[in-house]
Structures are given as structure tokens and as C-alpha cells.
N, C-alpha and C. Protein backbone atom coordinates (compact mmCIF):
# COMPACT_ATOMS: atom_id res chain seq x y z
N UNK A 1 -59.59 29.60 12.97
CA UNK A 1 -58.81 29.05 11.88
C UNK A 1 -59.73 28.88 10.67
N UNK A 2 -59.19 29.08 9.52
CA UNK A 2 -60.08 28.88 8.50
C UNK A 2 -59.99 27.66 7.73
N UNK A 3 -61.49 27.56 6.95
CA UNK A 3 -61.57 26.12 6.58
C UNK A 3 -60.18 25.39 5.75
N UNK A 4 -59.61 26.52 4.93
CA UNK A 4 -58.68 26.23 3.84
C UNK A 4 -57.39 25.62 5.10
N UNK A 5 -56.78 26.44 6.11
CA UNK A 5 -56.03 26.53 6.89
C UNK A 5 -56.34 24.68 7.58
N UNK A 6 -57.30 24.33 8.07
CA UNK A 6 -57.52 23.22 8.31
C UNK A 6 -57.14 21.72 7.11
N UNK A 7 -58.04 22.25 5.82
CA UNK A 7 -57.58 21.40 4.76
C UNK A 7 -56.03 21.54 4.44
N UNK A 8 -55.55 21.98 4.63
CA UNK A 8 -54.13 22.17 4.63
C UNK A 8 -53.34 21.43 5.74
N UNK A 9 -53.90 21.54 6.85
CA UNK A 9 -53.47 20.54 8.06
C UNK A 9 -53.47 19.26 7.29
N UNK A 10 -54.87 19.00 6.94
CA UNK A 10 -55.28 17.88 6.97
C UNK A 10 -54.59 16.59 5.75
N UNK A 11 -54.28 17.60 4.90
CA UNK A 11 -53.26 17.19 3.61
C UNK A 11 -52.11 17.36 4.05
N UNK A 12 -51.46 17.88 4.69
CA UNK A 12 -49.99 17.56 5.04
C UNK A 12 -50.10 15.85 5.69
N UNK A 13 -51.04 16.05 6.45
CA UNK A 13 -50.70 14.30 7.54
C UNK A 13 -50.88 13.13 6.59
N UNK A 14 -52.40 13.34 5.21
CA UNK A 14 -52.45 12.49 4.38
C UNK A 14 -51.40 12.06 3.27
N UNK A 15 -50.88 13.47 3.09
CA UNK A 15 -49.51 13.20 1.95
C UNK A 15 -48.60 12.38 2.41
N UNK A 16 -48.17 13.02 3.88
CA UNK A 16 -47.03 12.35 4.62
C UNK A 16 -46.98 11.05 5.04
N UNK A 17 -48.13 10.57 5.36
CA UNK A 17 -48.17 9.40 5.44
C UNK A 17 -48.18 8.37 4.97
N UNK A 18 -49.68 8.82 3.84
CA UNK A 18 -50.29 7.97 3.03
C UNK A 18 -49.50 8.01 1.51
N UNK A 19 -48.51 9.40 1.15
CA UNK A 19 -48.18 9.46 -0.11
C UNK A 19 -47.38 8.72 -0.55
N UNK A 20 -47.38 8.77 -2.26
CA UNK A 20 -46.03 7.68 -2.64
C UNK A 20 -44.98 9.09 -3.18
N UNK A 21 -43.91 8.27 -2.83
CA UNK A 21 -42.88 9.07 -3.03
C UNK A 21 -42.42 8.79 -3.94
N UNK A 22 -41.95 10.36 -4.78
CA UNK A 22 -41.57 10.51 -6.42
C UNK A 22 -40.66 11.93 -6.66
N UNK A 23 -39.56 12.05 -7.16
CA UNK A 23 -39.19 12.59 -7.51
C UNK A 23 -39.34 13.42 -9.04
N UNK A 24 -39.45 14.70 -9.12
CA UNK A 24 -39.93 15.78 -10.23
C UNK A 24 -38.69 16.28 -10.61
N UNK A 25 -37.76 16.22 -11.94
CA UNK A 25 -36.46 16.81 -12.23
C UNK A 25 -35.77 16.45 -10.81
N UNK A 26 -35.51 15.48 -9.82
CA UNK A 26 -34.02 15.71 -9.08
C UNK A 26 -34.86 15.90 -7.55
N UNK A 27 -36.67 16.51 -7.75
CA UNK A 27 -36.87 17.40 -6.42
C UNK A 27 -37.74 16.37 -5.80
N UNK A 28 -37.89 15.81 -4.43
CA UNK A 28 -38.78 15.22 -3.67
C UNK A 28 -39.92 15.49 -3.35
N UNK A 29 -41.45 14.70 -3.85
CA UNK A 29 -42.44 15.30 -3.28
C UNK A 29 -43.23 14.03 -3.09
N UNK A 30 -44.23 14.46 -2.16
CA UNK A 30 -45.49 13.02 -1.77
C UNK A 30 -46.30 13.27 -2.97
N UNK A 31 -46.87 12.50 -3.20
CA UNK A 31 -48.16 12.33 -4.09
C UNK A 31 -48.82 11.33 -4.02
N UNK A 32 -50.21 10.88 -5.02
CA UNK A 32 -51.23 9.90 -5.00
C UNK A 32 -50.90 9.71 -6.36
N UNK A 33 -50.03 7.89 -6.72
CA UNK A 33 -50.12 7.74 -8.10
C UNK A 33 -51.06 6.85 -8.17
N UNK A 34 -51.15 6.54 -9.22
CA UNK A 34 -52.14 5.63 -10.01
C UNK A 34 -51.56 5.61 -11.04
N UNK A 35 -51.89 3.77 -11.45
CA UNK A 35 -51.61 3.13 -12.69
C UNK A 35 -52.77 2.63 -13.19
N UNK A 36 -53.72 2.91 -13.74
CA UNK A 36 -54.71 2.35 -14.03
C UNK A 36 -54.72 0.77 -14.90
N UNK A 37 -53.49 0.76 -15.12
CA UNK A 37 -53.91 -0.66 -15.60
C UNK A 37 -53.41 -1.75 -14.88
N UNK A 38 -53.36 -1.18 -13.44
CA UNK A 38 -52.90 -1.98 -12.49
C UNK A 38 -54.53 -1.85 -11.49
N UNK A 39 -55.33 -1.66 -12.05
CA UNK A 39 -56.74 -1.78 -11.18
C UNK A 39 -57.14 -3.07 -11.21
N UNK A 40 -58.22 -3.65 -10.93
CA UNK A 40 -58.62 -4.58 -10.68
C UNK A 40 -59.82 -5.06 -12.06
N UNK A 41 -59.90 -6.40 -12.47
CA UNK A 41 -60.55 -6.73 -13.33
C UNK A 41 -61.97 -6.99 -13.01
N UNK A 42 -62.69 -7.07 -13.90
CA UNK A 42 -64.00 -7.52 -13.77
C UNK A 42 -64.14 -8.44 -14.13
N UNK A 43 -64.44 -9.57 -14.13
CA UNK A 43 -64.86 -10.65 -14.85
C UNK A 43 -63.61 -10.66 -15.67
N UNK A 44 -63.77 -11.07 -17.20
CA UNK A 44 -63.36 -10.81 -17.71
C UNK A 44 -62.55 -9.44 -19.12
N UNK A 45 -63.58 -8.14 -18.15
CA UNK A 45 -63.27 -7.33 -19.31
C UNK A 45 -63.02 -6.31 -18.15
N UNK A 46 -61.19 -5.68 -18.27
CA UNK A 46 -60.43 -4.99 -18.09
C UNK A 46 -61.65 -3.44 -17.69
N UNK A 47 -60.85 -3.00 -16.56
CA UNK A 47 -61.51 -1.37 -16.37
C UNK A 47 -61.12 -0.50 -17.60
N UNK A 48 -61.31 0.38 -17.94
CA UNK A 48 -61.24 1.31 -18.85
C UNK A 48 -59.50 1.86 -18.53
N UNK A 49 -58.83 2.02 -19.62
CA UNK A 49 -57.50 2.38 -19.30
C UNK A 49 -57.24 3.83 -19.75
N UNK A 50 -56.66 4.66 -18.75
CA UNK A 50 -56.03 5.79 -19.06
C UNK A 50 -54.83 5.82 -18.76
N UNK A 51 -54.58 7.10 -18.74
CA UNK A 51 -53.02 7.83 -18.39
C UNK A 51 -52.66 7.40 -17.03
N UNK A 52 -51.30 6.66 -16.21
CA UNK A 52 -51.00 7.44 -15.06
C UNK A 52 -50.91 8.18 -14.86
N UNK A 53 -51.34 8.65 -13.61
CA UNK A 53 -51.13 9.85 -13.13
C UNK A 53 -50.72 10.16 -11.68
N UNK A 54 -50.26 11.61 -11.31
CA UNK A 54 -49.44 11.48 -9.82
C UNK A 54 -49.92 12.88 -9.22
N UNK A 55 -51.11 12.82 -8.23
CA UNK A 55 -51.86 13.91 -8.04
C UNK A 55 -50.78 15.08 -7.02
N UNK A 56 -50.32 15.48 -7.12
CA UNK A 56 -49.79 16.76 -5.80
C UNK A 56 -50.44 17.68 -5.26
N UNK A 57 -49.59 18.72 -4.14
CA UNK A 57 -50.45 19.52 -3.91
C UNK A 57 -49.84 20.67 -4.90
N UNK A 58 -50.94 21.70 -4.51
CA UNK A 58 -50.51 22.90 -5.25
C UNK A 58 -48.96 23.45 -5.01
N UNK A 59 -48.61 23.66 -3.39
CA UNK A 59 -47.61 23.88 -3.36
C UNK A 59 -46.17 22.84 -3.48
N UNK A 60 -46.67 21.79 -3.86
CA UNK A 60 -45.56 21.47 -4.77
C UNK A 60 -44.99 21.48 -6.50
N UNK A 61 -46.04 21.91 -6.88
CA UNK A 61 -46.27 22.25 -8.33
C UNK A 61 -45.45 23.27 -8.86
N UNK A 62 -45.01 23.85 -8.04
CA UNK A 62 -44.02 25.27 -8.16
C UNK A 62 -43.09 24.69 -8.97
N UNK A 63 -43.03 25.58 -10.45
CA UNK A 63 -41.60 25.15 -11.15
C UNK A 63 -42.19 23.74 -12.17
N UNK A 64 -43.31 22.80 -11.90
CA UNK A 64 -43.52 21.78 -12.71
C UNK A 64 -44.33 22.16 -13.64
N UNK A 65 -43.48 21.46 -15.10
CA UNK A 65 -43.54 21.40 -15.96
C UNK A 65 -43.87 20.35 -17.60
N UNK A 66 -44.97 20.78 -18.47
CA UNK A 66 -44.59 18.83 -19.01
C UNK A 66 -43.30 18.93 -19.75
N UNK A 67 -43.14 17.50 -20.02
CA UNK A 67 -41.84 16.79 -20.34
C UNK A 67 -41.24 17.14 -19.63
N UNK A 68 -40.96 17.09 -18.31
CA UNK A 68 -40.10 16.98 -16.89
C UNK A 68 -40.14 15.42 -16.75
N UNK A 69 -39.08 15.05 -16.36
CA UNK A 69 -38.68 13.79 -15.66
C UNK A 69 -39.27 13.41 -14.21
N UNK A 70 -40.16 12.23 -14.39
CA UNK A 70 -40.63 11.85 -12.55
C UNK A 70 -40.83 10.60 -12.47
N UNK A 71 -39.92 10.47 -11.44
CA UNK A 71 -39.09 8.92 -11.08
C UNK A 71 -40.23 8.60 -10.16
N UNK A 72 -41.01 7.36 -10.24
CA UNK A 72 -42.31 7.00 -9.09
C UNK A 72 -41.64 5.87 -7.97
N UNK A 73 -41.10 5.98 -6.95
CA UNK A 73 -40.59 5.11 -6.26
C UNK A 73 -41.41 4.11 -5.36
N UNK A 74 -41.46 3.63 -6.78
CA UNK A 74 -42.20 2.40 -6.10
C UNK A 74 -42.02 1.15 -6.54
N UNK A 75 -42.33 -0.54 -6.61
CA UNK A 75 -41.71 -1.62 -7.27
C UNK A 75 -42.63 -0.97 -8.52
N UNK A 76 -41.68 -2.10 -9.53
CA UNK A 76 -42.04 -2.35 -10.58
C UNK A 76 -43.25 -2.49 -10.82
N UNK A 77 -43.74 -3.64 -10.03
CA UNK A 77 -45.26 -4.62 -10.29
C UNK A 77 -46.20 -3.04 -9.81
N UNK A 78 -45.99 -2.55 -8.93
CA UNK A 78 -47.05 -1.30 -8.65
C UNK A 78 -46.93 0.09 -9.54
N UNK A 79 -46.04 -0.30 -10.49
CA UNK A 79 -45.97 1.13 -11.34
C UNK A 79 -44.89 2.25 -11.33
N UNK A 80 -43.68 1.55 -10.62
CA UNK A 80 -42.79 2.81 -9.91
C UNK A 80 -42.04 3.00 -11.35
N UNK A 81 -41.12 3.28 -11.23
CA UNK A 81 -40.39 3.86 -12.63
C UNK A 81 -40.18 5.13 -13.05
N UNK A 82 -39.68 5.28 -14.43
CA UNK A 82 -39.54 6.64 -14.84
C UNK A 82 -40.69 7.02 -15.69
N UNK A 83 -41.35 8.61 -15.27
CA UNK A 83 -42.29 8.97 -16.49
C UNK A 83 -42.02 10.22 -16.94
N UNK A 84 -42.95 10.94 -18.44
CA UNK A 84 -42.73 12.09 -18.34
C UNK A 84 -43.97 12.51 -18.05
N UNK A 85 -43.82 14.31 -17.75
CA UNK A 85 -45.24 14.79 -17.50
C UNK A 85 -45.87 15.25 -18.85
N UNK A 86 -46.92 14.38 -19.52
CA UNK A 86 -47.50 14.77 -20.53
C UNK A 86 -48.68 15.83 -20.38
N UNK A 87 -48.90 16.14 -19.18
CA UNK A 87 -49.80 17.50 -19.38
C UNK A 87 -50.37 17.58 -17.06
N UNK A 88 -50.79 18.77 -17.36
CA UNK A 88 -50.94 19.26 -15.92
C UNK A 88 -51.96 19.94 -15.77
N UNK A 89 -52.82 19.49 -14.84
CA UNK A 89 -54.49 19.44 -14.68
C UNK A 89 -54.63 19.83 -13.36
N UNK A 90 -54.80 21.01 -13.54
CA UNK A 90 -55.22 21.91 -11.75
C UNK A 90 -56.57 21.44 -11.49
N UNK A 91 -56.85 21.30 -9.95
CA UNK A 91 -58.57 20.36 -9.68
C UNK A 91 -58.87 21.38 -9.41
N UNK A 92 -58.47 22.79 -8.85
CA UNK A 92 -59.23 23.97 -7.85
C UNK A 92 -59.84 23.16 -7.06
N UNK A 93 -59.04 22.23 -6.49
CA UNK A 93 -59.10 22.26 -4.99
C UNK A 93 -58.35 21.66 -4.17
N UNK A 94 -56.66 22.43 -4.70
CA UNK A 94 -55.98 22.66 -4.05
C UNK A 94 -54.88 21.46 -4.33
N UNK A 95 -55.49 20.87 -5.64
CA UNK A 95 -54.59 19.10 -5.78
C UNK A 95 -54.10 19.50 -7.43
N UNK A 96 -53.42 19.33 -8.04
CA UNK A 96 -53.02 19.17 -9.49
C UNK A 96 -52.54 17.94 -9.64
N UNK A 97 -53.06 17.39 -10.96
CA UNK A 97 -52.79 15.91 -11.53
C UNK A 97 -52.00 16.08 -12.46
N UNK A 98 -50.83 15.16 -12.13
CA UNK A 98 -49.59 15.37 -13.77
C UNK A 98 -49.99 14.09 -14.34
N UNK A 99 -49.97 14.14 -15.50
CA UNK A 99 -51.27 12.91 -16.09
C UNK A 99 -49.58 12.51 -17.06
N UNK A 100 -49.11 11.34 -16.62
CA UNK A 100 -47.71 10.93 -17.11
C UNK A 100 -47.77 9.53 -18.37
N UNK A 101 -46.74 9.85 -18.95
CA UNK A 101 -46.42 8.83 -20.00
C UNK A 101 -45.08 8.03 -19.77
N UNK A 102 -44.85 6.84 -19.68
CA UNK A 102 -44.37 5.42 -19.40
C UNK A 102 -42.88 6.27 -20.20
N UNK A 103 -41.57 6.51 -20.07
CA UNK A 103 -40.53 6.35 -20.52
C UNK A 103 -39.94 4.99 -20.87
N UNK A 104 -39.13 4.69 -21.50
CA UNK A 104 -38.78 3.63 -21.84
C UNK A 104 -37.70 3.34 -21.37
């Protein structure tokens, strides 16, 4: 079996398990979000704030697009909600990050 064939095992059980679930236009997929300004403080001076973002795999990326609609199902307090995809960042290795903006 090859190494890729294994990492592929190995990301199906992590998505499935461990992923948060979000819908892309209407379609169901696992992913790893992050809200960064839901990290943890230091003392008193805030981590550095960026974009959310909602990492997938490649083969769910099929068809995604920015300014697509993606519903993060999750509470409020953890970031769930509606976003759009403001831009799409392939890692080459095998993960793409939709780096999202807060809808209103």
C-alpha cells in the first residue's frame, strides 16, 4: 500500500470523527474550523487575529468556490454560523483552507 493510500486512511477516520460539520452551497462535508478570535488569551494581550477558516480535504473541494455560502454547524459561542469563502488556499498536502468572512 502506498504512503498517500495510508494518509488517506488515516484522514478519513480523523475527519469523521474529529471533524466539524459544515455545509458548502447546500453540500455536507467534515472539516477543521477555526475562529481565531476564539483562541485563548495571554495575559492580557489577545493572540494575533486572522481570518476563519475551515480546512478540507482535497476531495471535497470539488466544485468550491469563493463567495459560496458555508453554514459552520456549530454553537454560536464556538463560531458556527454563516460564512462566505473569501479565498482558497491549497496546502499540497492534500488539505485546502477556505479562509472565510463572518456574513451578517
Amino acid at each position: 500500500m502506498a504512503f498517500r493510500d495510508l494518509i488517506d486512511d488515516v484522514d478519513d477516520t480523523v475527519f469523521d470523527v474529529l471533524g466539524d460539520r459544515a455545509l458548502i452551497e447546500g453540500r455536507k462535508v467534515h472539516g477543521m474550523f477555526s475562529a481565531p478570535w476564539l483562541q485563548p488569551k495571554l495575559g492580557r494581550i489577545t493572540t494575533a487575529l486572522r481570518e476563519p477558516h475551515l480546512v478540507i480535504r482535497v476531495g471535497d473541494n470539488a466544485g468550491v468556490e469563493t463567495r459560496q455560502k458555508v453554514v459552520i454547524d456549530l454553537p454560536a459561542e464556538d463560531g458556527g454560523g454563516t460564512y462566505t469563502i473569501a479565498s482558497i488556499e491549497p496546502g499540497g498536502d492534500g488539505l485546502v483552507a477556505l479562509v472565510l468572512r463572518k456574513t451578517a
